[in-house]
N, C-alpha and C. Protein backbone atom coordinates (compact mmCIF):
# COMPACT_ATOMS: atom_id res chain seq x y z
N UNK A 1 7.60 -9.19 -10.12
CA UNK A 1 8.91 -8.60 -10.31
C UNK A 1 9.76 -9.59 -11.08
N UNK A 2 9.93 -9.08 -12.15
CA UNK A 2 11.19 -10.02 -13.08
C UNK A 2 12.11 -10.53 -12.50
N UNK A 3 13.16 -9.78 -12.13
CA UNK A 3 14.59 -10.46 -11.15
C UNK A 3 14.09 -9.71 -9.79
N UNK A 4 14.62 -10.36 -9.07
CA UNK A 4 14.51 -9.76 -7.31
C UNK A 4 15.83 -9.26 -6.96
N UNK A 5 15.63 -8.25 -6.31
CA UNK A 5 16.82 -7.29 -6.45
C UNK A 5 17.73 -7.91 -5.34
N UNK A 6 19.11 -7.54 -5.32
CA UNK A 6 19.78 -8.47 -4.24
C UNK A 6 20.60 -7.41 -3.64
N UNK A 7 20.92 -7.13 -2.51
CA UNK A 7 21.76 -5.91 -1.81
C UNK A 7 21.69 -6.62 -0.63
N UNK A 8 23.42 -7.48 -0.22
CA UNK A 8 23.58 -8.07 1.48
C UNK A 8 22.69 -7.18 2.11
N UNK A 9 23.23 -6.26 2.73
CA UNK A 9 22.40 -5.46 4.21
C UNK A 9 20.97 -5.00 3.68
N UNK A 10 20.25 -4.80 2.67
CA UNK A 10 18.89 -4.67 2.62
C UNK A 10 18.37 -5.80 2.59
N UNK A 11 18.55 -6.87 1.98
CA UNK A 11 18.31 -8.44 2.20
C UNK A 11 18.14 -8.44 3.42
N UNK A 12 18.96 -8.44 4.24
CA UNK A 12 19.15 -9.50 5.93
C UNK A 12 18.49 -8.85 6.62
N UNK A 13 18.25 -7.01 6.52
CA UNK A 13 17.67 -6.56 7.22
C UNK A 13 16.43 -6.40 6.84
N UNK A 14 15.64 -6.43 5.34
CA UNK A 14 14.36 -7.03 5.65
C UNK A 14 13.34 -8.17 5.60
N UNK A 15 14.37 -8.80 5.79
CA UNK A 15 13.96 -10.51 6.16
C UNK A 15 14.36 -10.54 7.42
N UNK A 16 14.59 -10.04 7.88
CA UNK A 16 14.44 -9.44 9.68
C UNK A 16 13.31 -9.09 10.09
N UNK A 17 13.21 -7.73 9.26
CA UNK A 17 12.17 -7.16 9.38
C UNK A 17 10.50 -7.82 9.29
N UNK A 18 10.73 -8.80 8.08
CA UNK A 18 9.82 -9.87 7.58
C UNK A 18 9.61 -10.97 9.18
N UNK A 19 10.45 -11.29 9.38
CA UNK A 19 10.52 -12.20 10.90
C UNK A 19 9.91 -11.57 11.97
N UNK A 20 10.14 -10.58 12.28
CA UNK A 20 9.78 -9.52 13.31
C UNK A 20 8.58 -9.10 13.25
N UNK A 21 7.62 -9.11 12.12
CA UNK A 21 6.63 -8.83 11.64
C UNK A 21 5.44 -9.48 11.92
N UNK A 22 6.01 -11.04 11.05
CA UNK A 22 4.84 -12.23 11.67
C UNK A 22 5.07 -12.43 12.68
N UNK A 23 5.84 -12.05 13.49
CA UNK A 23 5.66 -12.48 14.87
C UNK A 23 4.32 -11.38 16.22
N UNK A 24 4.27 -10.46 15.21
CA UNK A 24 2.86 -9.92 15.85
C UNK A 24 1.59 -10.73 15.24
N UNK A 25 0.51 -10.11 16.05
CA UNK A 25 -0.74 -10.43 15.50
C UNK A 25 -0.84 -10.26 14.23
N UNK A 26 -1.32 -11.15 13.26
CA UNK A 26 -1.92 -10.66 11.98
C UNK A 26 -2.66 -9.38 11.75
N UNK A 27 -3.26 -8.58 13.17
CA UNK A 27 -3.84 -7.56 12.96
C UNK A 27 -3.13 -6.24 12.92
N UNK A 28 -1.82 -6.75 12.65
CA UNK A 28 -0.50 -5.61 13.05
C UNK A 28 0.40 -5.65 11.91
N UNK A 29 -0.03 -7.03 11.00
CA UNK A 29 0.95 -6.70 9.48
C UNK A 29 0.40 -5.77 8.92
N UNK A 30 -0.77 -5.50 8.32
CA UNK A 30 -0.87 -4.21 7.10
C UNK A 30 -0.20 -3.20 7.67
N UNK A 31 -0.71 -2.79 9.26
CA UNK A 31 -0.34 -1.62 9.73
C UNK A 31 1.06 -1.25 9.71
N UNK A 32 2.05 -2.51 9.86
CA UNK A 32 3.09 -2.72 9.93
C UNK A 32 3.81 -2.11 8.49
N UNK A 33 3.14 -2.56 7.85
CA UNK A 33 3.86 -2.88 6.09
C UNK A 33 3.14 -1.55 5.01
N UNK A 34 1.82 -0.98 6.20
CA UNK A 34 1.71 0.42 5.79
C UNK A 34 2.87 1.61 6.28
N UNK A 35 3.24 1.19 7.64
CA UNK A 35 4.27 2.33 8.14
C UNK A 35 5.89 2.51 7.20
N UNK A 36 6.05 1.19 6.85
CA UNK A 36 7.40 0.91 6.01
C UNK A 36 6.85 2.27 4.72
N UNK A 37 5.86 2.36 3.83
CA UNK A 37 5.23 2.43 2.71
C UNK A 37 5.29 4.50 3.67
N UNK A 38 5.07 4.38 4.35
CA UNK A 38 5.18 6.12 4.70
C UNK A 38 6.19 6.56 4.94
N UNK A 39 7.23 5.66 5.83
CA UNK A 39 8.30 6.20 5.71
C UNK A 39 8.70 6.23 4.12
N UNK A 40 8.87 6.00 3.35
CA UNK A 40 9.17 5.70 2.18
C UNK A 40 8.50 6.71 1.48
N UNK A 41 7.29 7.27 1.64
CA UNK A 41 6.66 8.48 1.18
C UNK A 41 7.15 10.00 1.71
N UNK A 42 7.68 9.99 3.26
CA UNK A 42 8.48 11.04 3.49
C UNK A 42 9.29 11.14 2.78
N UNK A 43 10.34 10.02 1.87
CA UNK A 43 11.27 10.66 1.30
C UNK A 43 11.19 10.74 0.10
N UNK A 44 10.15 10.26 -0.02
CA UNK A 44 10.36 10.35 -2.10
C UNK A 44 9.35 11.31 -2.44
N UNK A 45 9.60 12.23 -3.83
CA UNK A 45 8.96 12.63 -4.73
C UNK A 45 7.65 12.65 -4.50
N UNK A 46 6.41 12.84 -4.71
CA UNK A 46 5.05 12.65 -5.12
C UNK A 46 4.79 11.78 -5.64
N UNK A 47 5.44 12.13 -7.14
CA UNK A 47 5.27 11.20 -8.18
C UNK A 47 6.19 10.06 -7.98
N UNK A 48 7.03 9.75 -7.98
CA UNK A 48 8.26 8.74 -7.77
C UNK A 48 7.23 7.63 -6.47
N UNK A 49 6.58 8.57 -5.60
CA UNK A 49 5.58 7.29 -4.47
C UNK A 49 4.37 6.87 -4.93
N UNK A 50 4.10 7.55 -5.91
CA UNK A 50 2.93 7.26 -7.09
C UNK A 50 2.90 6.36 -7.78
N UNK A 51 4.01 6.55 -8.39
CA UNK A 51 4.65 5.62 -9.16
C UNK A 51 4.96 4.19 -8.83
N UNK A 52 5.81 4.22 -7.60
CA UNK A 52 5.51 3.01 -6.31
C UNK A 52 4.40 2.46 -6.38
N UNK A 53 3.56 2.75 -5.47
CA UNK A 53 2.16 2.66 -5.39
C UNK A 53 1.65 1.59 -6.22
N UNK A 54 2.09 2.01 -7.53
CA UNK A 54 1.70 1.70 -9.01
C UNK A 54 1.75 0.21 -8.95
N UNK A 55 3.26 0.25 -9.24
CA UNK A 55 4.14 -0.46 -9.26
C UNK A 55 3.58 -1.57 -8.20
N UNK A 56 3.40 -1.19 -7.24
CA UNK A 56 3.29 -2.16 -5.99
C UNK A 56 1.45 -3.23 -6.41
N UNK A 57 0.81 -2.32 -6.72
CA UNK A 57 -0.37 -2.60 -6.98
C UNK A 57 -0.54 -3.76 -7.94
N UNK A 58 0.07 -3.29 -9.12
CA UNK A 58 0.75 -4.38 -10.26
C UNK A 58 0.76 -5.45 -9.61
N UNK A 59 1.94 -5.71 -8.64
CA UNK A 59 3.08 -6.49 -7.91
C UNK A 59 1.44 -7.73 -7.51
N UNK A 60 1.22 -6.57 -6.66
CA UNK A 60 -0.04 -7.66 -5.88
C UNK A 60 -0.86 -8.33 -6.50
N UNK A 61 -1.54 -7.85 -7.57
CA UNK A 61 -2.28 -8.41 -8.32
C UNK A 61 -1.55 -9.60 -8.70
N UNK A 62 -0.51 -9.14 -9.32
CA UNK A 62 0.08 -10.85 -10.26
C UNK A 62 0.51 -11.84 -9.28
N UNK A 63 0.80 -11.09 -7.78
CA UNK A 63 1.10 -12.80 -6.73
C UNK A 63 -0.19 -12.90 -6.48
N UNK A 64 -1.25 -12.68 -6.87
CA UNK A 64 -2.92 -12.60 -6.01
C UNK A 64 -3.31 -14.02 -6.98
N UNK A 65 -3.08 -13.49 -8.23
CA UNK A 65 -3.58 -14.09 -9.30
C UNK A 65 -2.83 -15.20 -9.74
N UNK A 66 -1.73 -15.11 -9.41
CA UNK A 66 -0.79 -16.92 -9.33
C UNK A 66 -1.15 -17.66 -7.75
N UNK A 67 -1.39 -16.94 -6.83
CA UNK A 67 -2.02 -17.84 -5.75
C UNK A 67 -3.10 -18.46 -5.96
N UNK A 68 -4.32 -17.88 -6.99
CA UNK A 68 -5.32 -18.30 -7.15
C UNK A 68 -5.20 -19.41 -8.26
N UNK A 69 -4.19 -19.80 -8.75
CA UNK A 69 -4.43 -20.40 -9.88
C UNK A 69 -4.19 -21.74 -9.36
């Protein structure tokens, strides 16, 4: 992601959320960070969560591929 988007109350609350997270088992983040990703599919478009998806996939690859370097 080029710039990281900045909004007070979405910030604090998901770096909350981020805190609250690792504090389960590791066997409870995907599941965790899949449920965020459905709610988020109830409300959007098809395409617009497709598009996401996309987007997100991108995302991973390029922190995958700067971790590896």
């Amino acid at each position: 992601m080029p710039d990281k988007p900045y909004d007070a109350k979405i910030t604090e609350t998901l770096q909350t959320v981020a805190e609250l997270i690792v504090l389960k088992p590791k066997s409870e983040w995907t599941p965790w960070l899949l449920f965020l990703l459905n709610e988020l599919q109830a409300i959007l478009p098809s395409q617009d969560y497709a598009d996401l998806l996309a987007q997100l996939e991108e995302a991973i690859a390029s922190q995958l591929a700067e971790l590896a370097s």
